[in-house]
Protein backbone atom coordinates (compact mmCIF):
# COMPACT_ATOMS: atom_id res chain seq x y z
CA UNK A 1 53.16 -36.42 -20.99
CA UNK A 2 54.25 -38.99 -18.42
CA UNK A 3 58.11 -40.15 -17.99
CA UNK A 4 58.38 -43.87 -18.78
CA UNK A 5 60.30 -46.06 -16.93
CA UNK A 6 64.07 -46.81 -18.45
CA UNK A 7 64.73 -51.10 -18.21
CA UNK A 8 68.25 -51.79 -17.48
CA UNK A 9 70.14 -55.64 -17.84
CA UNK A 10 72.53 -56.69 -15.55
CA UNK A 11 74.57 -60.22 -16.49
CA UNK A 12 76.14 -60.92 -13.12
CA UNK A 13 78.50 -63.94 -12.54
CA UNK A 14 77.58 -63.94 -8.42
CA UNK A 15 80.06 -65.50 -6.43
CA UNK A 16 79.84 -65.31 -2.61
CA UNK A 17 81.80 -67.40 -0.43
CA UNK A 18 80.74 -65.62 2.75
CA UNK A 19 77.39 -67.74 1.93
CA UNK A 20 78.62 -70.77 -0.39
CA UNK A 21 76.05 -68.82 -3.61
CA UNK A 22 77.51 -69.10 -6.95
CA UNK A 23 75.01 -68.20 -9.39
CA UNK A 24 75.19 -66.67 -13.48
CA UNK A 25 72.48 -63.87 -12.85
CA UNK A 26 70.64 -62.54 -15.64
CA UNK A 27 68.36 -59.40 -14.48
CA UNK A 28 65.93 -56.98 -16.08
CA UNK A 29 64.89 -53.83 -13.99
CA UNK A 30 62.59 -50.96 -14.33
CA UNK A 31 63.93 -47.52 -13.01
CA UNK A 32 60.92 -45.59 -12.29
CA UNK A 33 61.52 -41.84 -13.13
CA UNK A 34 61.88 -41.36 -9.85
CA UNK A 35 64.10 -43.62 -8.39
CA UNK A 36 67.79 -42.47 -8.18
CA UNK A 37 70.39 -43.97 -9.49
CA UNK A 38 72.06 -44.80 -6.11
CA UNK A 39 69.18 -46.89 -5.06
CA UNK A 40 68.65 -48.71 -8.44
CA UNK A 41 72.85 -49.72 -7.83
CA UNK A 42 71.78 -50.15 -4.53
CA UNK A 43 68.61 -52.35 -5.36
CA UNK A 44 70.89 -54.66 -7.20
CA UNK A 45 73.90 -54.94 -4.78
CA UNK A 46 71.07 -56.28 -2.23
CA UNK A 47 69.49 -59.07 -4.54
CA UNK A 48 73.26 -60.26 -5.10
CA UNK A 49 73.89 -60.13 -1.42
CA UNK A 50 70.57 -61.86 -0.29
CA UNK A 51 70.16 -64.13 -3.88
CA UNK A 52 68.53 -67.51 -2.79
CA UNK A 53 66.00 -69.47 -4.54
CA UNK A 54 62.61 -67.75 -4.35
CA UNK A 55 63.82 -64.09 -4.46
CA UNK A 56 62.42 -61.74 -6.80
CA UNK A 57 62.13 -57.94 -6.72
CA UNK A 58 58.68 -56.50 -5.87
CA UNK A 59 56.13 -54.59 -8.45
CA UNK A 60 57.73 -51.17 -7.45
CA UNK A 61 55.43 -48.34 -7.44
CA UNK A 62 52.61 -50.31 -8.52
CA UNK A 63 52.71 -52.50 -4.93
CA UNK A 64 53.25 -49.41 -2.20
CA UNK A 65 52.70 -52.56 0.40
CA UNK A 66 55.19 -54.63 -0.78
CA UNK A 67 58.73 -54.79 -0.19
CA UNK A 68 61.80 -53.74 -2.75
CA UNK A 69 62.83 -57.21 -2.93
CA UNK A 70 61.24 -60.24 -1.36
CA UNK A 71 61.94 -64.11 -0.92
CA UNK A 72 59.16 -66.48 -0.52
CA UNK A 73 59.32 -70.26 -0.04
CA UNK A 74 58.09 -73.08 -2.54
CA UNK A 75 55.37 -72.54 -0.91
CA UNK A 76 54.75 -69.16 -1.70
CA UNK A 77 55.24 -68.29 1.86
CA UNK A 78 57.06 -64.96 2.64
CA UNK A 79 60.52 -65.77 4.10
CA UNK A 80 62.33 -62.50 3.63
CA UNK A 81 61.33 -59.11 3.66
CA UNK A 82 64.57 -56.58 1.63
CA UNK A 83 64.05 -52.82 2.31
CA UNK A 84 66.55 -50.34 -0.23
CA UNK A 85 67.35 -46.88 1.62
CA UNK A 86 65.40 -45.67 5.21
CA UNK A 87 62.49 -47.33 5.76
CA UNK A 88 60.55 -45.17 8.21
CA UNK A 89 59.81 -47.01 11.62
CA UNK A 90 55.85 -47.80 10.61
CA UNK A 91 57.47 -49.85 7.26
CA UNK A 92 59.56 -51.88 9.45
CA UNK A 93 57.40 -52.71 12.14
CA UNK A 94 55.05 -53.74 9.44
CA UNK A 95 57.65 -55.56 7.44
CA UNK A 96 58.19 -57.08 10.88
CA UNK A 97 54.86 -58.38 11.87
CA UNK A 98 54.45 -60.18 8.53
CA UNK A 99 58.06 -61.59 7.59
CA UNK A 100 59.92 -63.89 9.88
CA UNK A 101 63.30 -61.99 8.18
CA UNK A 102 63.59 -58.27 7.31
CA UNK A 103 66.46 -56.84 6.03
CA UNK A 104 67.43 -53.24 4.88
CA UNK A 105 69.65 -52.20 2.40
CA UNK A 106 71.30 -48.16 3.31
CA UNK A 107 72.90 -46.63 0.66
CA UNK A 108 73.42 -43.38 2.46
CA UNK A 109 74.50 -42.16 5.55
CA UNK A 110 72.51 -43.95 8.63
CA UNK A 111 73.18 -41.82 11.34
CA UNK A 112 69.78 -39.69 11.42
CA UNK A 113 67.79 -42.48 10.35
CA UNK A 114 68.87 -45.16 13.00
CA UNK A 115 68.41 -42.12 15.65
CA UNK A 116 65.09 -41.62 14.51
CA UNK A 117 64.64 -45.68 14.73
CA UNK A 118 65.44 -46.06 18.04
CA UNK A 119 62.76 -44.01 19.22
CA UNK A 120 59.74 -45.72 17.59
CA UNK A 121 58.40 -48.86 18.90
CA UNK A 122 59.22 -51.70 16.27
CA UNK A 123 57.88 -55.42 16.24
CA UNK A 124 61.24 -57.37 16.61
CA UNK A 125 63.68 -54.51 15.94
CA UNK A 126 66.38 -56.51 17.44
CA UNK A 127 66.06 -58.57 15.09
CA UNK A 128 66.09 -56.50 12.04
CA UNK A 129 68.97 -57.10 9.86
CA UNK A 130 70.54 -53.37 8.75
CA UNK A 131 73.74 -53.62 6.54
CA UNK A 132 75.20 -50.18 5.38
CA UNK A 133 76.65 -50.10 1.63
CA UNK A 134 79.94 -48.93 1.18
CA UNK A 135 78.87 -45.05 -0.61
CA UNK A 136 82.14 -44.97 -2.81
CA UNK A 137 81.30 -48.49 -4.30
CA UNK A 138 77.81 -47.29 -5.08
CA UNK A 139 79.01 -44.07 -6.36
CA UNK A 140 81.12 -45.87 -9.11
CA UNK A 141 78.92 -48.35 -9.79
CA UNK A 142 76.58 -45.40 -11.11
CA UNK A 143 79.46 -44.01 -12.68
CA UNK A 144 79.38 -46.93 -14.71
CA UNK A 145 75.79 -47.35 -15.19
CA UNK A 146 74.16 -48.41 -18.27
CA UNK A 147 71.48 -49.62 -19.72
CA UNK A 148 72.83 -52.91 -20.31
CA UNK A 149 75.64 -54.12 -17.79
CA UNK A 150 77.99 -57.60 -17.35
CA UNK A 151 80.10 -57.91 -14.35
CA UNK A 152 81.70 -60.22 -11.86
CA UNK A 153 80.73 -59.76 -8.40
CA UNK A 154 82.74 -61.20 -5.63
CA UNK A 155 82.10 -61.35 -1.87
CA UNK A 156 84.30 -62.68 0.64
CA UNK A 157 84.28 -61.89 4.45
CA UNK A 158 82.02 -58.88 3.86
CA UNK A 159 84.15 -57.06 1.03
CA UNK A 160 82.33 -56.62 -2.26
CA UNK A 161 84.38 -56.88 -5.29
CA UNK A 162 82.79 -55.81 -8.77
CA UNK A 163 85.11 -56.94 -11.62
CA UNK A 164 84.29 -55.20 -15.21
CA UNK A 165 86.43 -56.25 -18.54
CA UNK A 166 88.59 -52.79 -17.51
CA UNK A 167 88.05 -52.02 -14.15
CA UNK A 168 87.79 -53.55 -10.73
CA UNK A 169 85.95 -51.54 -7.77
CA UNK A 170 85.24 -52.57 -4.05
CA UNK A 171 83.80 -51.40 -0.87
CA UNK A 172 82.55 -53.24 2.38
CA UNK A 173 79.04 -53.91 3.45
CA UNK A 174 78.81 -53.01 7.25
CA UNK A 175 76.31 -54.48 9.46
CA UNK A 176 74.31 -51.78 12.08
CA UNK A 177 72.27 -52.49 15.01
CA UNK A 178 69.82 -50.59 16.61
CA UNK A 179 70.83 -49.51 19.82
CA UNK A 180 68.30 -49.56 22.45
């Protein structure tokens, strides 16, 4: 017998005055059996950090071609393109031939993966948008993880503060570039 996906809710009260977004959030996810934990946090943190009107996370497993998260226009033209994790080089070139924006969410440590990057050829890679989540904030975010979740999130000159009824936790969101 199959696994079956487990839906989580998030309420979020977004507030981010890096960008001027203050938004009530209320989201419903499927965690495929075999997404981790880390990138299911991590999938989240991103659509706070990049929330604009027209975002939406992708089909998952059931749309290989499509992005984690994605923001299109009123137009229903694609305007951002939101990798989770390490994207290999094909991905991103890809991402980068049909998205005038790609950004990638890294949950783990970068080093090996942005080595490999800078070795394959990329459309646009210095343009690509890489931010690097702070591992101890994801870490006790999934320490806290549950099916059904409310929390504050805060950002203010890059810093990431998640506020629960007991318990505040923060961690930065570092921006990489590729090196040529």
């Amino acid at each position: 017998m199959a696994l079956s996906s487990t839906v989580y809710n998030f309420d979020i009260d977004l507030s981010d005055s890096d960008r001027g977004v203050y938004e009530t959030l209320s989201l419903r996810l499927a965690r495929h059996p075999s997404e981790s934990e880390d990138y299911l946090v991590a999938r989240v943190l991103a659509y706070c950090l990049e929330y604009a009107e027209g975002i939406a996370f992708s089909k998952g497993l059931c749309a290989p071609d499509e992005p984690a998260i994605l923001v299109r226009d009123l137009t229903g033209r694609l305007q951002a393109w939101i990798e989770i994790g390490a994207p290999d080089a094909a991905r991103l070139h890809k991402a980068s031939k049909h998205s005038p924006r790609v950004a990638v969410y890294v949950h783990k440590d970068p080093t090996q993966w942005l080595r490999a990057l800078q070795r394959e050829r990329i459309h646009r890679a210095d343009a690509l948008e890489i931010y690097v989540l702070n591992r101890g904030l994801v870490a006790a975010l999934v320490a806290r993880l549950d099916r059904r979740m409310a929390f504050g999130l805060s950002v203010h000159e890059g810093e990431v503060l998640v506020a629960f009824d007991d318990q505040t936790v923060s961690g930065s969101v570092r921006r990489c570039v590729l090196d040529d």
